[in-house]
N, C-alpha and C. Protein backbone atom coordinates (compact mmCIF):
# COMPACT_ATOMS: atom_id res chain seq x y z
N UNK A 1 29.65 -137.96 -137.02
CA UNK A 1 28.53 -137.29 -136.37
C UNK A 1 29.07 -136.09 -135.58
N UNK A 2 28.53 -134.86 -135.96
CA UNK A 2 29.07 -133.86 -134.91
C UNK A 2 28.17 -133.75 -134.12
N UNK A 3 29.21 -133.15 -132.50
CA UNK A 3 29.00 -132.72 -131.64
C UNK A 3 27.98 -131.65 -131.71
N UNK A 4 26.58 -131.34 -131.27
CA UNK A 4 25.67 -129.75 -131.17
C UNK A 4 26.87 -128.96 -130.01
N UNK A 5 27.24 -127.98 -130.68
CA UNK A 5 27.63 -127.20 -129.05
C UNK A 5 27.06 -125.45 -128.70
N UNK A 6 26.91 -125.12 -128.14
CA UNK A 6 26.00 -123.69 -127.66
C UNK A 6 26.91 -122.78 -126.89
N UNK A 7 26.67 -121.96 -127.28
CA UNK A 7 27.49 -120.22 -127.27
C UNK A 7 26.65 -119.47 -126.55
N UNK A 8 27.57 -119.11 -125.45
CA UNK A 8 26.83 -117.65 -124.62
C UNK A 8 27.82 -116.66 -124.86
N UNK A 9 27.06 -115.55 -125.32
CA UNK A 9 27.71 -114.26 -125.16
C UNK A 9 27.57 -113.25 -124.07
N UNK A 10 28.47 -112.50 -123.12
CA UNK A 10 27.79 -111.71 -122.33
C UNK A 10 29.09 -110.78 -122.49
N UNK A 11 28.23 -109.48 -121.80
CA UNK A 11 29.64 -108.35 -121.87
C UNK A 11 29.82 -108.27 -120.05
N UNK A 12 30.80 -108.55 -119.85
CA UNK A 12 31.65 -108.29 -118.53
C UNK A 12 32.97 -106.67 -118.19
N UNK A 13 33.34 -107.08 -117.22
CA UNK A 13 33.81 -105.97 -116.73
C UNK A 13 35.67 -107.07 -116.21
N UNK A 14 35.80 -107.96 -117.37
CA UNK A 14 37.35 -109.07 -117.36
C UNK A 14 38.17 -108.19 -118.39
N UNK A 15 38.71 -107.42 -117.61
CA UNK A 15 39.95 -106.43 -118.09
C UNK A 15 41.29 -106.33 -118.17
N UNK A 16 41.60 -106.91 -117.19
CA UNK A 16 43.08 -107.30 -116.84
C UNK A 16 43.20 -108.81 -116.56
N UNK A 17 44.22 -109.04 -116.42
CA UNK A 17 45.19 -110.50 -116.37
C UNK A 17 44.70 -111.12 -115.39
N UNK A 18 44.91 -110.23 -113.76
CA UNK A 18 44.24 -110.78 -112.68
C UNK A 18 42.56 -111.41 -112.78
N UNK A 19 41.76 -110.50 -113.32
CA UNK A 19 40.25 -111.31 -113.48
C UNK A 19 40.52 -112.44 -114.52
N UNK A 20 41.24 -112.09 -115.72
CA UNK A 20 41.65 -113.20 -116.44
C UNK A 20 41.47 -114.78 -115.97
N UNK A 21 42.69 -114.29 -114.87
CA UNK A 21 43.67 -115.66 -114.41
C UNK A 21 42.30 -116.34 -113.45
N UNK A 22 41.63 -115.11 -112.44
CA UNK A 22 40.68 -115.56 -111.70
C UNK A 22 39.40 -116.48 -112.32
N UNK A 23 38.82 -116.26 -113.54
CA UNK A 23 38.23 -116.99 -114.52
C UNK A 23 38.45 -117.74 -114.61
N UNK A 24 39.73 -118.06 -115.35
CA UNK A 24 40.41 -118.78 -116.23
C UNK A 24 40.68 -120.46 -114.84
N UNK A 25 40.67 -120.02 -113.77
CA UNK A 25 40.92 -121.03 -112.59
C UNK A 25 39.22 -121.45 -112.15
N UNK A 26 38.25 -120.78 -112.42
CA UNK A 26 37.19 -121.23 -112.30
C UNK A 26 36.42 -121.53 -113.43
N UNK A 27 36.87 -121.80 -114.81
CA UNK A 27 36.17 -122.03 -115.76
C UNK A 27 36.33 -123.38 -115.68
N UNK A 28 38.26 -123.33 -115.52
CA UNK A 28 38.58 -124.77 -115.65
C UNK A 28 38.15 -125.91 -115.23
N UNK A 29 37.31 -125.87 -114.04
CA UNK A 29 36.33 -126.97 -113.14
C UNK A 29 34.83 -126.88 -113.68
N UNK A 30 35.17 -126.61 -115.22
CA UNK A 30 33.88 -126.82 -115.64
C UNK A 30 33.84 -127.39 -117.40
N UNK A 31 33.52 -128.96 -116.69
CA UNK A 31 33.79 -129.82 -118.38
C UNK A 31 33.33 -129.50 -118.91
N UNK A 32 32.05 -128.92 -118.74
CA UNK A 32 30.87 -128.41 -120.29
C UNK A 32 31.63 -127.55 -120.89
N UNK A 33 32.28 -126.47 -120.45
CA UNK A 33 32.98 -125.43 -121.06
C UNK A 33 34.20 -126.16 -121.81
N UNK A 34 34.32 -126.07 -123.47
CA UNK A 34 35.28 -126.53 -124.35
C UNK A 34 36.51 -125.74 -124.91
N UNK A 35 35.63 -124.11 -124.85
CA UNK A 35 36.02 -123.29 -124.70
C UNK A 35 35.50 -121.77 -124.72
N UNK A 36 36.59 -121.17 -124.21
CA UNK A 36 35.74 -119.71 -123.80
C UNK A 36 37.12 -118.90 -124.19
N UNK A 37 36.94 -117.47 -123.82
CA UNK A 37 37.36 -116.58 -124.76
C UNK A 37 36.86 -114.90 -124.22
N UNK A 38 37.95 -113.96 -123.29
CA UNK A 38 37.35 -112.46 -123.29
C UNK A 38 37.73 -111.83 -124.31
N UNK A 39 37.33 -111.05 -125.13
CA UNK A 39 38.01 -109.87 -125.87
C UNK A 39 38.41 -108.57 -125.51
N UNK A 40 39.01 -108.71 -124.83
CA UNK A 40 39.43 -107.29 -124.08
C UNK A 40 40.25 -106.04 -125.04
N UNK A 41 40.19 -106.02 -125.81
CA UNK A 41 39.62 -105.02 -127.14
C UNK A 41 38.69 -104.34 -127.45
N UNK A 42 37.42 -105.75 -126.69
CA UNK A 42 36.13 -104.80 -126.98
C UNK A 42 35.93 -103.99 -125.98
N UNK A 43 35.19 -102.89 -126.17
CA UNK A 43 34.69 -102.09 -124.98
C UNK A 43 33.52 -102.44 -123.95
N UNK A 44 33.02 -103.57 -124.47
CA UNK A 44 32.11 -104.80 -123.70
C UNK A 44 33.24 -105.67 -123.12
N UNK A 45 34.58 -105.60 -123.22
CA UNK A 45 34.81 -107.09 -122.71
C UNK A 45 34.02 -108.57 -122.61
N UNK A 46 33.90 -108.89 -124.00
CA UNK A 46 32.79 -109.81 -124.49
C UNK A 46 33.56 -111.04 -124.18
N UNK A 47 32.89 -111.86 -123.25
CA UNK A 47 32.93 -113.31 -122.67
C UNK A 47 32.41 -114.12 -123.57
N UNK A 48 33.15 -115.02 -124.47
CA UNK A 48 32.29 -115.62 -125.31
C UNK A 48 32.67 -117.65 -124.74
N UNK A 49 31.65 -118.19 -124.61
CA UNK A 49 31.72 -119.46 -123.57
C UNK A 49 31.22 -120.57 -124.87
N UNK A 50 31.53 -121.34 -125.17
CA UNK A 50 31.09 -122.06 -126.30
C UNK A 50 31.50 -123.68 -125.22
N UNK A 51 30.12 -124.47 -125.13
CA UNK A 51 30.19 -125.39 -124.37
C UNK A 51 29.18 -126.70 -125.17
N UNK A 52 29.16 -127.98 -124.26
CA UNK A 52 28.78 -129.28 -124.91
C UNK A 52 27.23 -128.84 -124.12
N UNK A 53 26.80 -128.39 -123.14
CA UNK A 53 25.41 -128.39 -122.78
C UNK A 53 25.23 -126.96 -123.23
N UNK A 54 23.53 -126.72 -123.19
CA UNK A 54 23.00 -125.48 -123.33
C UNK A 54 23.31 -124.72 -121.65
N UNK A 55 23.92 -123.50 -121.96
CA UNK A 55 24.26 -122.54 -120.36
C UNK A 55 23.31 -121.74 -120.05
N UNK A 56 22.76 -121.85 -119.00
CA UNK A 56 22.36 -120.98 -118.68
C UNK A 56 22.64 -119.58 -118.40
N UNK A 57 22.19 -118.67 -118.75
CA UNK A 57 23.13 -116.88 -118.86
C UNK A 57 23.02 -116.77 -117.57
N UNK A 58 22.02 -116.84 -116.74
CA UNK A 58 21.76 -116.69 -115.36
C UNK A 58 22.97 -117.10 -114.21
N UNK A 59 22.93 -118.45 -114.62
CA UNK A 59 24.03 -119.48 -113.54
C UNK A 59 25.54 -118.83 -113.96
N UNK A 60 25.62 -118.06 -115.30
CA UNK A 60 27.29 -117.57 -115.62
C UNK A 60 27.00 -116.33 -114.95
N UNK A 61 26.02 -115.59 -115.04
CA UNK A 61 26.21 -114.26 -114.43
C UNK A 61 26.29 -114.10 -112.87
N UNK A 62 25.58 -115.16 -112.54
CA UNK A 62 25.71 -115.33 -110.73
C UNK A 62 27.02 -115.71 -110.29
N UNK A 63 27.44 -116.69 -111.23
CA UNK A 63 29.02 -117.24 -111.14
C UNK A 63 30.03 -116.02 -110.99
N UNK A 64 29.61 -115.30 -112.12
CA UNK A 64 30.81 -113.70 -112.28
C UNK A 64 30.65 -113.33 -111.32
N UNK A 65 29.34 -112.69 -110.39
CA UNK A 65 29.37 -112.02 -109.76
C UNK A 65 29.70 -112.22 -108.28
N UNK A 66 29.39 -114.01 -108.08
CA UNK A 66 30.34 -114.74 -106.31
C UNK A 66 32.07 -114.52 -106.89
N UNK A 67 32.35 -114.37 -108.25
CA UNK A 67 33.99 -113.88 -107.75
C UNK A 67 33.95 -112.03 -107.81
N UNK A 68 33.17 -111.42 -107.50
CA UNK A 68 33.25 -109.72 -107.84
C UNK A 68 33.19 -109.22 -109.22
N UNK A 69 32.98 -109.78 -110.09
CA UNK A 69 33.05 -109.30 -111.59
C UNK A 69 31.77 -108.89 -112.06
N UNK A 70 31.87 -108.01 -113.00
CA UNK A 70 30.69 -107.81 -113.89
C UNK A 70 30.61 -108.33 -114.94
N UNK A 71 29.07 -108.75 -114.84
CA UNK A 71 29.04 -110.26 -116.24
C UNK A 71 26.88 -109.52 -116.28
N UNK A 72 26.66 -109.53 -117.60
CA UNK A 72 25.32 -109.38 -118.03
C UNK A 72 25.29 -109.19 -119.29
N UNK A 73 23.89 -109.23 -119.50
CA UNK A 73 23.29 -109.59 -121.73
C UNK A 73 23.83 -108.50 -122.24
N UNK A 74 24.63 -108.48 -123.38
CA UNK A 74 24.71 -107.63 -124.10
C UNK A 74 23.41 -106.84 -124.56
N UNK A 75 23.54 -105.53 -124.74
CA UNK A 75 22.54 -104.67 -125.27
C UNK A 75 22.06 -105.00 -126.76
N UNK A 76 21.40 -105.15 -127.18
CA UNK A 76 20.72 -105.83 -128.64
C UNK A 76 21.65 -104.53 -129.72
């Protein structure tokens, strides 16, 4: 039986190592998250969060923004 699991995409402003690492220490206190992923290649710096519950985009973007980061919906 598989697991359902749900994907948020958002484009952020996680550019360097330091926001990286800063993430990367607050994702970790979060079991739903199985895994996640910036692409800092892209020119979105695309946050891609693939978790066991459905995420709310809201509660990740408020999250980005109590550590100083920029986190919101990609443009269609």
């Amino acid at each position: 039986m598989s697991l359902l699991m749900h994907v948020l995409v958002l484009k952020t402003n996680i550019d360097n190592e330091q926001k990286l690492n800063t993430v990367n220490a607050r994702f970790d206190t979060i079991p739903q998250f199985k895994e996640w992923s910036v692409d800092q290649e892209d020119i979105d710096n695309v946050l891609r969060i693939v978790s066991t519950e459905k995420i709310n985009k809201s509660d990740v973007i408020d999250l980005l923004d109590s550590m100083n980061l920029l986190c919101e919906e990609l443009a269609e």
